[in-house]
Protein backbone atom coordinates (compact mmCIF):
# COMPACT_ATOMS: atom_id res chain seq x y z
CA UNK A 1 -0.18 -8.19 -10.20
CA UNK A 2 0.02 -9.80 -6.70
CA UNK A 3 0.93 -7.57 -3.76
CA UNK A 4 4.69 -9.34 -3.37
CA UNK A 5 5.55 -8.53 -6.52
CA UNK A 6 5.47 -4.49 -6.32
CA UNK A 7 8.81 -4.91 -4.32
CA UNK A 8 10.46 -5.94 -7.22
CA UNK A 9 8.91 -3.46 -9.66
CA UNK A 10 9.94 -1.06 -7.30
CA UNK A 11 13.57 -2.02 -7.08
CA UNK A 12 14.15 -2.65 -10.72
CA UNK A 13 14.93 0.67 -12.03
CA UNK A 14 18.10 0.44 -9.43
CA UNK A 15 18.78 -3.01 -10.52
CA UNK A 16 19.00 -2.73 -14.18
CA UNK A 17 21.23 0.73 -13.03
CA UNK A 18 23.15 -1.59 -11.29
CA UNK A 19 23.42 -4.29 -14.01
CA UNK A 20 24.17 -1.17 -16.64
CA UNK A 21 27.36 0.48 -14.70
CA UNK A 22 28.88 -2.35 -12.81
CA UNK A 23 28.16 -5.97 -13.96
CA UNK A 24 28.15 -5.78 -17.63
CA UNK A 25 31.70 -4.21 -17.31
CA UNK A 26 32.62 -6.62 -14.99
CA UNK A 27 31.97 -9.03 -17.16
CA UNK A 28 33.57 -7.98 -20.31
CA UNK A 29 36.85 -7.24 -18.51
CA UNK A 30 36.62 -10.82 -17.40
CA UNK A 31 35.84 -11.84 -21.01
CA UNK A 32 39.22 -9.82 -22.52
CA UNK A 33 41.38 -11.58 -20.02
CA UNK A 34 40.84 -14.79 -22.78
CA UNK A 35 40.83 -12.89 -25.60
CA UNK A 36 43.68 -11.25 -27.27
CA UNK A 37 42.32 -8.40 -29.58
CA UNK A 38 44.55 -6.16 -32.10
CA UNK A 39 44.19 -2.86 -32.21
CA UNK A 40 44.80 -2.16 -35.24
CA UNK A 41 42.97 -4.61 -37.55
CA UNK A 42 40.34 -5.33 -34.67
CA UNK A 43 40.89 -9.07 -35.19
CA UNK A 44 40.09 -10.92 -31.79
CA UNK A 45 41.44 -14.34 -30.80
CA UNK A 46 40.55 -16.92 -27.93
CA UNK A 47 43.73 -17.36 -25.92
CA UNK A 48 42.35 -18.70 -22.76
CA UNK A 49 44.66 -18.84 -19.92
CA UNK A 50 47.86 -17.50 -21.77
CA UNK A 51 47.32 -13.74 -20.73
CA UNK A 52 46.96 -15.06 -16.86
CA UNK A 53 50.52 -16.96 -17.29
CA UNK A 54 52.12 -14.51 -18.86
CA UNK A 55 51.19 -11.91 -16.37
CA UNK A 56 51.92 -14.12 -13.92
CA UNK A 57 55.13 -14.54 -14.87
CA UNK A 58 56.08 -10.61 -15.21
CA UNK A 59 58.00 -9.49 -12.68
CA UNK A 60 56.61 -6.23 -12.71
CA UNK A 61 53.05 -8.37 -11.97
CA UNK A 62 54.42 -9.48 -9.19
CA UNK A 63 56.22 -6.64 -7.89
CA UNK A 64 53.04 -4.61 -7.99
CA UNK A 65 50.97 -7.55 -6.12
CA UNK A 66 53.62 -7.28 -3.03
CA UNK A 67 53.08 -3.06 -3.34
CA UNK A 68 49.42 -3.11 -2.68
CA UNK A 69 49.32 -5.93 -0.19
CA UNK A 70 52.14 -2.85 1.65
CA UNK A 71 50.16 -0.22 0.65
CA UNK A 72 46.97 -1.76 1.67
CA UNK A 73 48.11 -3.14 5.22
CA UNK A 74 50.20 0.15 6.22
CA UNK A 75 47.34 2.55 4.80
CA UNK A 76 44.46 0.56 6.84
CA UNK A 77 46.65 -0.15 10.05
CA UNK A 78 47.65 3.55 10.95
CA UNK A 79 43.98 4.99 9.26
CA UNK A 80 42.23 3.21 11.57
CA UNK A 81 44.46 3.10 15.01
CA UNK A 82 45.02 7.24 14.27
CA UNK A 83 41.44 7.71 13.34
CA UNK A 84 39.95 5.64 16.44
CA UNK A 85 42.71 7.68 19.16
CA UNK A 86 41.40 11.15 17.76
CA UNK A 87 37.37 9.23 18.02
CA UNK A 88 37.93 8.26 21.69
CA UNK A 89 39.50 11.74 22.58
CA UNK A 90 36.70 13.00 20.68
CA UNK A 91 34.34 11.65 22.62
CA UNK A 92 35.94 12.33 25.70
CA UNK A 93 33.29 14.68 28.00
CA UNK A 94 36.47 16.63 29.06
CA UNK A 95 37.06 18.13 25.57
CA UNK A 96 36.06 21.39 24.89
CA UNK A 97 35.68 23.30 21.44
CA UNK A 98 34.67 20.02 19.57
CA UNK A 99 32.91 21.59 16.71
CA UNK A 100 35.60 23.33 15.91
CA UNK A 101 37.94 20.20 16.19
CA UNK A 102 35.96 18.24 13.68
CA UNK A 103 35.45 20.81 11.43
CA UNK A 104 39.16 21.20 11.31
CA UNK A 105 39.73 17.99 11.11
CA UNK A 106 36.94 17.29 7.94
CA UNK A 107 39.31 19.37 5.82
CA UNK A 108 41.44 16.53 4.24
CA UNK A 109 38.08 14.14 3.87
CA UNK A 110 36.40 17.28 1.57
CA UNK A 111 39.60 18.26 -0.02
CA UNK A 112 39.83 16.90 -3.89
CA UNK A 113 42.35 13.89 -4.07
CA UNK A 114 43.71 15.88 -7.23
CA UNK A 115 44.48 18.99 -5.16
CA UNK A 116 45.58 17.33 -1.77
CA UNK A 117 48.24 15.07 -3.73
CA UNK A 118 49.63 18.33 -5.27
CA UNK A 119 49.84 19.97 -1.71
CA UNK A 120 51.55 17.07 -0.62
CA UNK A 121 53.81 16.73 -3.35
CA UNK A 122 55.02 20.03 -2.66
CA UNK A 123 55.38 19.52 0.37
CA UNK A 124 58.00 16.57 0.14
CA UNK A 125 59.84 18.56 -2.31
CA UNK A 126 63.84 18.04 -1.98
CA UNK A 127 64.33 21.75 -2.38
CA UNK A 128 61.34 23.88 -1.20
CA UNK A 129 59.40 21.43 0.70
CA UNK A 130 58.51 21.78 4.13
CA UNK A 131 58.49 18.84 5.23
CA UNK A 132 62.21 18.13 4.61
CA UNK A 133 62.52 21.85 6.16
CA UNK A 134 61.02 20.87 9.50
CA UNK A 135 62.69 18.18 9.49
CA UNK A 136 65.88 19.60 9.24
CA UNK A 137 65.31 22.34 11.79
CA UNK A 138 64.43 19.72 13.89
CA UNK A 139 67.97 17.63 13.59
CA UNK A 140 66.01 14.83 12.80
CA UNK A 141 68.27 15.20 8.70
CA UNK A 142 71.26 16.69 7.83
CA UNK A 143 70.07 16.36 4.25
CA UNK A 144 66.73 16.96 2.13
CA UNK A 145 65.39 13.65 1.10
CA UNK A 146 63.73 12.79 -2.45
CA UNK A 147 60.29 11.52 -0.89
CA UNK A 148 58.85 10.49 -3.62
CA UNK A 149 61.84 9.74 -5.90
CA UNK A 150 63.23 7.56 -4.05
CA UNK A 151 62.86 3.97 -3.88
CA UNK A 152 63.13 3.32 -0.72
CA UNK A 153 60.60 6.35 0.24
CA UNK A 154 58.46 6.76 -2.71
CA UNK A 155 55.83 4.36 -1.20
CA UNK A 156 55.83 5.69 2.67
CA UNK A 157 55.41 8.59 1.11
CA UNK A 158 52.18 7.85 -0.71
CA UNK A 159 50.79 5.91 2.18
CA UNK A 160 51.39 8.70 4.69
CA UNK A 161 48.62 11.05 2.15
CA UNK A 162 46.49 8.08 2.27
CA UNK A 163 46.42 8.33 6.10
CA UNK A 164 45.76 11.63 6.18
CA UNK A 165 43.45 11.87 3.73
CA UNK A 166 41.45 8.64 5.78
CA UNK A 167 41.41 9.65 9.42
CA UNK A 168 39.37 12.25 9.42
CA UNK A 169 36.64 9.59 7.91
CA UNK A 170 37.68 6.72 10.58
CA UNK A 171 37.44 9.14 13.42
CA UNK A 172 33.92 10.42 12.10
CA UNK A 173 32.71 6.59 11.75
CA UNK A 174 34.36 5.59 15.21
CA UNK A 175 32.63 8.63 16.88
CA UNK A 176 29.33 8.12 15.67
CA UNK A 177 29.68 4.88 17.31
CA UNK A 178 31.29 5.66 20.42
CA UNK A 179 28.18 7.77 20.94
CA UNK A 180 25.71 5.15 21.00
CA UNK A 181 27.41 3.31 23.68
CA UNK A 182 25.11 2.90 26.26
CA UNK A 183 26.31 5.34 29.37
CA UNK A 184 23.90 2.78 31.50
CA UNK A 185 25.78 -0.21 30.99
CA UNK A 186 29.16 1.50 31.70
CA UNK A 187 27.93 2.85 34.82
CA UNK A 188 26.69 -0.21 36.03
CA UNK A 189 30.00 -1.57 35.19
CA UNK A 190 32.11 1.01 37.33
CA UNK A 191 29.76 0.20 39.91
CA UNK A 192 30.48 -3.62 39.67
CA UNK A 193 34.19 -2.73 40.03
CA UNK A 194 35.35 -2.46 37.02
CA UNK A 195 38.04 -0.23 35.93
CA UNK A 196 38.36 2.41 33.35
CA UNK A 197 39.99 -0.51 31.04
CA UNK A 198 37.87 -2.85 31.81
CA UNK A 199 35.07 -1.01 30.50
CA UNK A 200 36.58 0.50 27.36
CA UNK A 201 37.67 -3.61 26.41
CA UNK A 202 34.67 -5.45 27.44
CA UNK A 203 31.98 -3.11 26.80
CA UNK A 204 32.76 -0.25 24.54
CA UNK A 205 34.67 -2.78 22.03
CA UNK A 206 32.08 -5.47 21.73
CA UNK A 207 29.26 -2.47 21.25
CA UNK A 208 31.09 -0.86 18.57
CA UNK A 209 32.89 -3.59 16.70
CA UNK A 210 29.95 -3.96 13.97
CA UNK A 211 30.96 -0.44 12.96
CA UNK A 212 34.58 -0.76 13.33
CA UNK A 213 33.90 -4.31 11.05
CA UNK A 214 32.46 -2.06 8.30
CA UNK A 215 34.99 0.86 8.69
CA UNK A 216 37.84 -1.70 8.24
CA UNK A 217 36.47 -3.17 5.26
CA UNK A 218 35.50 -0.21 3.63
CA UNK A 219 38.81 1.06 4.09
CA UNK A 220 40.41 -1.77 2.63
CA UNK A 221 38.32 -2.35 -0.31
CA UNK A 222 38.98 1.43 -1.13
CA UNK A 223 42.69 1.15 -0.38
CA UNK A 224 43.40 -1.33 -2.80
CA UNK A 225 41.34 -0.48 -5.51
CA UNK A 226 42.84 3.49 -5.48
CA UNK A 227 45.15 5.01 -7.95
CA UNK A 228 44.77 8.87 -7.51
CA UNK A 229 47.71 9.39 -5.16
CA UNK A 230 50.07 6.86 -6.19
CA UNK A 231 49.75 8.13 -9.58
CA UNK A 232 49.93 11.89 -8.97
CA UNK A 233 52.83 11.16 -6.20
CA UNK A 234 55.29 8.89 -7.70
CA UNK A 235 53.34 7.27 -11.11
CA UNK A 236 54.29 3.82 -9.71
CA UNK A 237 58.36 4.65 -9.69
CA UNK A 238 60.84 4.77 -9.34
CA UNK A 239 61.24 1.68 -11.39
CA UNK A 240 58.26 0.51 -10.19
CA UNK A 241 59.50 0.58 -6.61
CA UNK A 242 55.59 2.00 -6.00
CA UNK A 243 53.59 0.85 -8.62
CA UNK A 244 50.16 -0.83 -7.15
CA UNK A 245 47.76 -3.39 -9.25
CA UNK A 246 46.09 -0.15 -10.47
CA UNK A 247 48.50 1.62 -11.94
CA UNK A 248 50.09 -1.87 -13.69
CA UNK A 249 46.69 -1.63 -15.14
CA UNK A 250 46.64 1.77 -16.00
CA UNK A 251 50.29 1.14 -17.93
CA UNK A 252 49.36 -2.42 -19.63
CA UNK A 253 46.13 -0.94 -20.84
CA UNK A 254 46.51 3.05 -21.51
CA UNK A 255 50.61 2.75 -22.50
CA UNK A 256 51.62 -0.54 -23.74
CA UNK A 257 48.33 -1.07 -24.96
CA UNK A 258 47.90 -4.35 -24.22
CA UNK A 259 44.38 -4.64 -23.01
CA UNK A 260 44.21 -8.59 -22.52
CA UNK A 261 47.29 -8.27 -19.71
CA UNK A 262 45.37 -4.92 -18.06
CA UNK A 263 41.72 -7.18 -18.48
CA UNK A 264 43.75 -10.31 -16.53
CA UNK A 265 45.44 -8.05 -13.98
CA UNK A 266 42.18 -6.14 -13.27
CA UNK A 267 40.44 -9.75 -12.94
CA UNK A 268 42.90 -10.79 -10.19
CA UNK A 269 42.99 -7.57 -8.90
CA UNK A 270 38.88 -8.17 -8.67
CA UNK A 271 39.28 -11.68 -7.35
CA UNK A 272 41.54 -10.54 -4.49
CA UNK A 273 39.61 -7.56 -3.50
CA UNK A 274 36.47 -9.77 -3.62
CA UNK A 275 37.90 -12.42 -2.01
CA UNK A 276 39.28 -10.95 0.92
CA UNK A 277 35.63 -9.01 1.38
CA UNK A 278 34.06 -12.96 1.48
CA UNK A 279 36.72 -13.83 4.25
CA UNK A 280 36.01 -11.02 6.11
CA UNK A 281 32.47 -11.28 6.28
CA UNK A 282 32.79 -14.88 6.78
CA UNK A 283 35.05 -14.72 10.13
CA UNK A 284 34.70 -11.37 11.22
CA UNK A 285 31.43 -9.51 10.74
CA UNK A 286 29.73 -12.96 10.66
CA UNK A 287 31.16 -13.95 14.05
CA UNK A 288 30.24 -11.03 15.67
CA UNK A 289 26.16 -11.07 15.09
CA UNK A 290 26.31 -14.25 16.25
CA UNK A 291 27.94 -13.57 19.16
């Protein structure tokens, strides 16, 4: 065996891994988004687009489409901007005790998403919840609110465990990259004139924004395919007012049964996701190694 070809011996244990887990599922759920299969005789027919119509045309489909473009946006947006304020302050040379800081601030990363969405759900209890208790001591309500039982709340609600639960992963990303800045180049800026601003926009910025690329995409890749909080939180209600993609596939496929409309939903769910990672690549991350 020639000498170029070890690479790919060595590789293909993690390859066929890869082809195991991922694609061959991948695949299959693509295949039962055509195929409408019986449970209870097993007989499987060839439907072809039918199951993509008729979820289409589901306004619960639809509903749950506009939910996780909201929950993806408001998750990312305020993970991110909190996470990167708590990096730079972070990194500040000012700041003192910052072992202690992060360490503190690890704890919602490590915590299980099981046992932080009961903490927070808990917490936004109408009754016993502090949340609506600090709230009211602080005038800010007259009246406890139903977080996560109400429509109007249900999905704040979720999204504001999602930040928390993010941040402390943004701000450890954003951190790591603040610190390879090079303290030469921003010296030799301040010497040229240029203000504190100046520096932060037009040399920090452009030296970190391959990591703040990959942060942003990670985060919205994991955003949208997630289920654990929504689900524990609010299981996609009231009346649906919260349910995401995920959980419209967890209910077509694990409640109504009907595994050809969960297969077609998780296939568009997979075509968004995937292309909105192509588009990103394309005209962000791309852009910026060339630049």
């Amino acid at each position: 065996m020639e000498k170029n070809y070890w690479g790919y011996v060595y590789i293909a244990p993690a390859l066929l891994f890869v082809f195991a887990v991922m694609l061959i599922p991948l695949v299959y759920t693509l295949i039962m988004g055509f195929v409408k299969t019986d449970l209870f005789t097993g007989k499987t027919e060839f439907v072809g687009v039918k199951q993509f119509l008729r979820i289409f045309g589901d306004q619960y489909f639809r509903l749950a489409v506009k939910n996780t473009f909201l929950w993806t946006v408001g998750s990312v947006v305020f993970q991110f901007l909190i996470g990167f304020i708590i990096a730079n302050i972070l990194n500040a040379s000012q700041i003192r005790g910052k072992t202690i800081i992060r360490i503190l601030l690890m704890v919602p990363w490590v915590l299980p998403s099981v046992v932080s969405a009961m903490v927070w759900d808990w917490s936004y209890h109408p009754d016993y919840g502090i949340i609506n208790e600090i709230l009211k001591r602080a005038g800010i309500i007259t009246q406890s609110i139903n977080w996560t039982s109400s429509g109007s709340t249900s999905l704040i609600s979720a999204i504001i465990v999602n930040v928390w639960k993010m941040v402390p992963f943004v701000a450890l990303m954003t951190e790591a990259a603040l610190q390879g800045v090079s303290q030469d180049l921003k010296e030799a800026a301040r010497v040229d004139g240029a203000k504190s601003c100046q520096v932060f926009f037009h040399i920090v910025i452009p030296e970190i924004s391959s990591s703040i690329n990959t942060v942003i995409l990670l985060l919205s890749i994991w955003t949208m395919n997630s289920f654990t909080f929504i689900y524990l939180l609010t299981e996609g209600g009231p009346a649906h007012s919260s349910e995401i993609l995920s959980l419209y596939i967890y209910r077509q496929a694990f409640k109504n049964y009907d595994f050809g409309a969960a297969s077609a939903a998780a296939s568009v769910l997979f075509v968004i996701t995937a292309w909105i990672a192509l588009l990103y690549n394309r005209f962000v991350i791309r852009r910026d190694r060339e630049c």
